[in-house]
Protein backbone atom coordinates (compact mmCIF):
# COMPACT_ATOMS: atom_id res chain seq x y z
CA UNK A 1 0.00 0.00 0.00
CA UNK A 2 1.54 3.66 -0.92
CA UNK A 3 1.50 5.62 2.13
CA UNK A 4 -1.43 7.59 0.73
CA UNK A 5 -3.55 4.59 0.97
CA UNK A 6 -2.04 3.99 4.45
CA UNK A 7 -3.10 7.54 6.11
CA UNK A 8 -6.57 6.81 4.72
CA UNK A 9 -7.16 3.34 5.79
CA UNK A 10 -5.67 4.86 9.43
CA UNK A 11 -8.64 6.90 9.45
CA UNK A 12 -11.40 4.45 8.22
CA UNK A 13 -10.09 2.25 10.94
CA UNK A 14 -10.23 5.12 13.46
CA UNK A 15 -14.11 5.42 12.49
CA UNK A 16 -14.69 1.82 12.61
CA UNK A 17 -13.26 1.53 16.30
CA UNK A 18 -14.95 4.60 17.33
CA UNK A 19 -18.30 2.90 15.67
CA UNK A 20 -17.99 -0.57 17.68
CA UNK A 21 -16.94 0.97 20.66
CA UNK A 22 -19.84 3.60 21.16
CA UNK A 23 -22.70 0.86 19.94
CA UNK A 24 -21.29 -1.64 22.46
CA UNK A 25 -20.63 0.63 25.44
CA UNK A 26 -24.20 2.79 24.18
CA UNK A 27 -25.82 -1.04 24.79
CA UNK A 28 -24.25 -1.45 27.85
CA UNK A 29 -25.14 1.65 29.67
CA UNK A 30 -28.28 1.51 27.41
CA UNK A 31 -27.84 5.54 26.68
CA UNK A 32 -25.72 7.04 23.48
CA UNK A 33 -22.26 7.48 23.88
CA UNK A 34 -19.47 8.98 22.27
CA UNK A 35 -16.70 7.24 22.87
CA UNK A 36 -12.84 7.96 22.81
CA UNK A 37 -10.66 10.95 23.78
CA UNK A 38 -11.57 13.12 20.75
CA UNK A 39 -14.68 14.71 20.26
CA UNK A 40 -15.30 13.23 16.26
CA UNK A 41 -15.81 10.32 15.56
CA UNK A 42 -13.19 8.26 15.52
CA UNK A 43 -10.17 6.29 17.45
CA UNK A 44 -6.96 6.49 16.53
CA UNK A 45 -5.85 4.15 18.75
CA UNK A 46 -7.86 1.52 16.76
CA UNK A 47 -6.50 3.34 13.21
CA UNK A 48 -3.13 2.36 14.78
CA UNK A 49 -3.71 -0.60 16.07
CA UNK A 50 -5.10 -1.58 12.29
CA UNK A 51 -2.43 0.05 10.66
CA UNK A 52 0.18 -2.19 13.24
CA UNK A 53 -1.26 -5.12 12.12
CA UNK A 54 -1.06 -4.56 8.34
CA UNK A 55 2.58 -4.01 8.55
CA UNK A 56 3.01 -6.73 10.96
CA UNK A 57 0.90 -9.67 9.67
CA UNK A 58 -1.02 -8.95 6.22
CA UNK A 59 0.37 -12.10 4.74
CA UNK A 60 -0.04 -14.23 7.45
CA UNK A 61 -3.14 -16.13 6.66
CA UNK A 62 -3.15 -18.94 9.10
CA UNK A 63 -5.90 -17.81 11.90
CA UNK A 64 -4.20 -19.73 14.76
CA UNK A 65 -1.58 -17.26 14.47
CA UNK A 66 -2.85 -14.15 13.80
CA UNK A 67 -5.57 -14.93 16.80
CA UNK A 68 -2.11 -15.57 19.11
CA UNK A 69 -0.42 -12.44 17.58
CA UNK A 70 -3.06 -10.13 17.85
CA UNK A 71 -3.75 -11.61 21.45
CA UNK A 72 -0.08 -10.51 22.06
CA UNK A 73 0.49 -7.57 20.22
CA UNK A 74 -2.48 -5.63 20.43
CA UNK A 75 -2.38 -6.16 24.43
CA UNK A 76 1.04 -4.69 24.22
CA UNK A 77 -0.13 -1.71 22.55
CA UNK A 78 -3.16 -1.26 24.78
CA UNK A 79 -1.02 -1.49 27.65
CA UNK A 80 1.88 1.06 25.95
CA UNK A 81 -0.85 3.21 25.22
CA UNK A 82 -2.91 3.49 28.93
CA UNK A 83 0.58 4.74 30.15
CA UNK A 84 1.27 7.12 27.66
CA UNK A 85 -2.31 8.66 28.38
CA UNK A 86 -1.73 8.94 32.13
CA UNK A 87 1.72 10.22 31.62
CA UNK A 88 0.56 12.85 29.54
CA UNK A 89 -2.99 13.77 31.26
CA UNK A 90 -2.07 12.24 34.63
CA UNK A 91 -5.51 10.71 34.28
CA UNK A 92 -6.10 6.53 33.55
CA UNK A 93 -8.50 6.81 31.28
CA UNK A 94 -9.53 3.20 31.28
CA UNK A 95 -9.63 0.69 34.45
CA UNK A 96 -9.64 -3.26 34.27
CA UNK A 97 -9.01 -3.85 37.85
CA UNK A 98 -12.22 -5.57 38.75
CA UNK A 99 -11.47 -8.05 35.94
CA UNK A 100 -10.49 -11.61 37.13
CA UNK A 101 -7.07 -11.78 35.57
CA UNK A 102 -5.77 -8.07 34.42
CA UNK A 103 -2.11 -6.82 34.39
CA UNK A 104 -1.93 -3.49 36.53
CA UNK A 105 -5.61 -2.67 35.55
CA UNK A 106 -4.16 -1.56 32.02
CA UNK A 107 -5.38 -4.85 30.23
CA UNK A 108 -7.14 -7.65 30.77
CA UNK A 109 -7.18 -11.25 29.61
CA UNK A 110 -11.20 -10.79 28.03
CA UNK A 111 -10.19 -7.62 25.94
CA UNK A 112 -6.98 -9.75 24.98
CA UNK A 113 -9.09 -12.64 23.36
CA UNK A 114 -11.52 -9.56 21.44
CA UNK A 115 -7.97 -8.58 20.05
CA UNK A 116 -7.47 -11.86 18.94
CA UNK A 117 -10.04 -12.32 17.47
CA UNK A 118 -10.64 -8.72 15.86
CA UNK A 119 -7.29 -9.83 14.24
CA UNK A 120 -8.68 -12.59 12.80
CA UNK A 121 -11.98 -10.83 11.54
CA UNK A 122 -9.88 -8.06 10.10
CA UNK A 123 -7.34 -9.76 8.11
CA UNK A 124 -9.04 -12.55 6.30
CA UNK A 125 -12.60 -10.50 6.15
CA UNK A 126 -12.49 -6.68 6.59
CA UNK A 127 -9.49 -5.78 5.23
CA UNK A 128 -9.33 -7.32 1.96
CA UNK A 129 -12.89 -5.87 1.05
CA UNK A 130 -11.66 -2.56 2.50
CA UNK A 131 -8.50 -2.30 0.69
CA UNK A 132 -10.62 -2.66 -2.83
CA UNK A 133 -12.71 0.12 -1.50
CA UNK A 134 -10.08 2.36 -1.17
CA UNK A 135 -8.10 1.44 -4.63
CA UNK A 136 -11.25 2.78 -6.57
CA UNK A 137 -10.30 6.38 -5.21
CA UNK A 138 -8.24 7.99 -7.73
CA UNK A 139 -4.86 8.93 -6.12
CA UNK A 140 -4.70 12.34 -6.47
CA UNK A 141 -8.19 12.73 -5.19
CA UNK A 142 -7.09 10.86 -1.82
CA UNK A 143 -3.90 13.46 -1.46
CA UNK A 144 -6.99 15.67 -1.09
CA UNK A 145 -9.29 13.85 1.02
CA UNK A 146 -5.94 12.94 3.43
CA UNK A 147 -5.45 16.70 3.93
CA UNK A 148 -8.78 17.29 4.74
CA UNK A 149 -9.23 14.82 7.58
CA UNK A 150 -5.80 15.20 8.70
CA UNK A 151 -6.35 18.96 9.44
CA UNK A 152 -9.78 17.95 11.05
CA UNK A 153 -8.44 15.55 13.12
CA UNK A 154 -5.26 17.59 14.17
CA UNK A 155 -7.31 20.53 15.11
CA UNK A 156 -9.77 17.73 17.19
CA UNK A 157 -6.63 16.82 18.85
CA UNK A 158 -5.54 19.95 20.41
CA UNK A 159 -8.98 21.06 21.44
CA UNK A 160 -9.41 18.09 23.09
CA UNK A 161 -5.91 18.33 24.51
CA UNK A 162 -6.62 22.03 25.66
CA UNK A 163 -10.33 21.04 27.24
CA UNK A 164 -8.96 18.17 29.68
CA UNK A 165 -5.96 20.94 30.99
CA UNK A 166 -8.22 23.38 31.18
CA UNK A 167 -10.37 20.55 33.58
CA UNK A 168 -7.11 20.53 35.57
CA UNK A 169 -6.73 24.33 35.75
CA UNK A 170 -10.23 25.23 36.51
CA UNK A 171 -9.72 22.57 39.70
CA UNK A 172 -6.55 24.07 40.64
CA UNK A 173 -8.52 27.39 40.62
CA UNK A 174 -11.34 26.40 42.80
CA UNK A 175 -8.70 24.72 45.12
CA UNK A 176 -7.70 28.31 45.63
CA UNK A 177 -10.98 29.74 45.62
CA UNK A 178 -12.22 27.66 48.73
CA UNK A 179 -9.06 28.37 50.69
CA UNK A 180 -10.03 32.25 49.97
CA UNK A 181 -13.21 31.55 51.06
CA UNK A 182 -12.19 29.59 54.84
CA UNK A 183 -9.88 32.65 55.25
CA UNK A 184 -12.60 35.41 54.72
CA UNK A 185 -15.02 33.17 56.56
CA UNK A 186 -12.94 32.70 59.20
CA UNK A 187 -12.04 36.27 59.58
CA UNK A 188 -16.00 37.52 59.54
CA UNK A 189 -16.25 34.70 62.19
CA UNK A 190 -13.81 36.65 64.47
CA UNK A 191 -15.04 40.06 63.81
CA UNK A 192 -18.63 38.81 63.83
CA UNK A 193 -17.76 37.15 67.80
CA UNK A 194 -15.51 40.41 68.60
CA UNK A 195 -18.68 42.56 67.45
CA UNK A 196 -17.12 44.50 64.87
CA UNK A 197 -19.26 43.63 62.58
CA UNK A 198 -23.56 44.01 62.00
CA UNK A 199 -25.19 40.54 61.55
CA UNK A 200 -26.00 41.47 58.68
CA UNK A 201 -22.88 42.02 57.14
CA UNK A 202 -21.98 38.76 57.71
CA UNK A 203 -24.86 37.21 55.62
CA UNK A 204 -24.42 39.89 52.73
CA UNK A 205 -20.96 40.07 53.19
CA UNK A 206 -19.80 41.02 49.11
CA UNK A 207 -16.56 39.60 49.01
CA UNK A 208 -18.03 36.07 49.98
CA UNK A 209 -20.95 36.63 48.08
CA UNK A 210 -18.64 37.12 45.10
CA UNK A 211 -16.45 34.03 46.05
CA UNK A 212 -19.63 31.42 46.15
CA UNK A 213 -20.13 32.97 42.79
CA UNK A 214 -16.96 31.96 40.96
CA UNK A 215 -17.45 29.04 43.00
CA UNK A 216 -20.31 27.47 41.54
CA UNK A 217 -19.59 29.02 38.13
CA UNK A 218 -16.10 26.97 37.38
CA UNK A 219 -17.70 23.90 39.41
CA UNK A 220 -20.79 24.19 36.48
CA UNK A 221 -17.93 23.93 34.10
CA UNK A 222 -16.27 21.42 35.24
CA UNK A 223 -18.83 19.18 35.75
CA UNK A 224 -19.87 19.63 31.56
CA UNK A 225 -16.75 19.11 30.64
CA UNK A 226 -16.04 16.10 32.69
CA UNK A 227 -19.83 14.84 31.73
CA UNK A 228 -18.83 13.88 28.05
CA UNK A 229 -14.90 12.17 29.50
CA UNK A 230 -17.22 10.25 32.48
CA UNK A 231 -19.64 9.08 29.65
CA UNK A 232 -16.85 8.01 27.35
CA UNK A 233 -14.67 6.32 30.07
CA UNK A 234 -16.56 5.53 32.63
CA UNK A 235 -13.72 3.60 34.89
CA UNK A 236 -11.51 6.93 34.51
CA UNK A 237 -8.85 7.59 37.32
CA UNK A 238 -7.44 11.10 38.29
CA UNK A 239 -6.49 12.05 41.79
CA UNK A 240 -7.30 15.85 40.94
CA UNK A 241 -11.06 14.81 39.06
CA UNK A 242 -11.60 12.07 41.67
CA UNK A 243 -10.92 14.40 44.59
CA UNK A 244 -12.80 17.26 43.11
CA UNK A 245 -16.39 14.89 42.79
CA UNK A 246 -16.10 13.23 45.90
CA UNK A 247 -14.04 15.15 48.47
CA UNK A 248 -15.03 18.60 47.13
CA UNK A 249 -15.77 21.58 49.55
CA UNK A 250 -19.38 22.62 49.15
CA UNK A 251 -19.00 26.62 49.92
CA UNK A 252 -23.18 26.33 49.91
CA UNK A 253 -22.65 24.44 53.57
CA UNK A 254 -20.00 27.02 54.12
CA UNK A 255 -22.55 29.73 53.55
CA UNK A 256 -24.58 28.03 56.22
CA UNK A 257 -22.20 28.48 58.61
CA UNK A 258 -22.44 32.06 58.05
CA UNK A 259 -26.34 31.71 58.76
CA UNK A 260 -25.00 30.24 62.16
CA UNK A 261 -22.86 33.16 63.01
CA UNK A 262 -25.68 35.36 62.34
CA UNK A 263 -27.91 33.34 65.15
CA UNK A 264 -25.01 33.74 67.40
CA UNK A 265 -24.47 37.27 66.73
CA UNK A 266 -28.54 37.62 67.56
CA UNK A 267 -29.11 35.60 70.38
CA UNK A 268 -25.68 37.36 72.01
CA UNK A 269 -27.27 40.76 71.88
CA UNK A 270 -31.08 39.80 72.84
CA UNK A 271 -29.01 38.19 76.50
């Protein structure tokens, strides 16, 4: 295959992953999902998975062995591939720990047999009827078509890339945000007990008002952003994301406390 043909049938393969994926994990959580890191549709760690196996065992034909290559190989690349992700992102994006027999949660031995036997499927089967498919595309035309997806997918790549640090900044933020907030809170506390301040002040005070604000504001965003990852990967790991959805500081109970202080403040001046 010229290397024209190669791009192309990288990103037919991407599509076809992407396709499997969403229908099975849609049936399984029995809602629509788009699956995969990107937002388009596609995989490119299926289109290089395919493309690995066309340079690695197109003319093997015997299905014993591709099965037991692509059982071996494919595994390998899953595995190279979870801890690229979570190097990158510091985020594993997939989880096969409560699988019987797994290696490190990155792969286990049931998506190991699929591989094999997606191997199997795709070289004597898909492949061969796919390859004639794209050989009816005039060269010149796929130079064309290449460029077009290529730029398309490259520009799906960095906004993708961009949303999931701006998750990690926009946590960092509200990390900083809630610290504000127990400082300011903590200093109308001991004005508020010392007197110094009407009751209420301490309700209305602006500067908290403003911080509960921005608050809930970047918490709205992250939560829609991290909606389409959750729905896409649903065993996905990240101390930061974890920490922010079940450990996070809800400033509305914090704003409570300032009802509290208030009673205080009231019942201290009615003795």
């Amino acid at each position: 295959m010229t290397l024209s043909y190669l791009l192309f049938s990288f990103i037919i393969y991407s599509i076809v992953g992407w396709l499997i994926e969403s229908i099975y994990k849609s049936i399984i959580e029995k809602k629509l999902i788009n699956s995969g890191f990107l937002y388009g549709p596609w995989c490119p760690i299926y289109g290089f998975g395919a493309i690995l196996i066309l340079l690695s065992f197109l003319k093997i034909k015997n299905p014993v062995w591709l099965f037991l290559l692509g059982f071996v190989i494919l595994s390998l690349w899953e595995y190279c591939v979870s801890i690229f992700l979570e190097k990158i992102f510091h985020t594993k994006y997939w989880d096969y720990s409560k699988e019987k027999i797994n290696l490190n949660g990155r792969i286990c031995l049931k998506n190991s047999i699929y591989w094999g036997i997606l191997t199997v499927i795709f070289i004597l089967f898909i492949n061969p009827n796919v390859t004639k498919l794209i050989y009816k595309i005039p060269h010149q035309i796929l130079i064309y078509i290449n460029i077009s997806l290529y730029l398309i997918l490259s520009i799906d790549t960095i906004m993708s890339c961009l949303k999931i640090h701006s998750i990690n900044r926009s946590i960092e933020k509200l990390k900083q945000i809630n610290k504000d907030f127990k400082y300011k809170l903590a200093k109308v506390k001991h004005e508020a007990k010392s007197k110094l301040v009407d009751s209420k002040n301490v309700v209305h005070n602006a500067e908290l008002e403003l911080l509960i604000k921005e608050h809930n504001k970047i918490s709205l965003k992250i939560y829609k952003r991290l909606a389409r990852l959750i729905k896409a990967f649903p065993t996905i790991k990240s101390d930061k994301i974890n920490k922010f959805l079940n450990n996070k500081i809800e400033i509305e109970d914090l704003k409570e406390k300032i009802n509290e202080i208030k009673d205080k403040i009231k019942k201290s001046r009615n003795k």
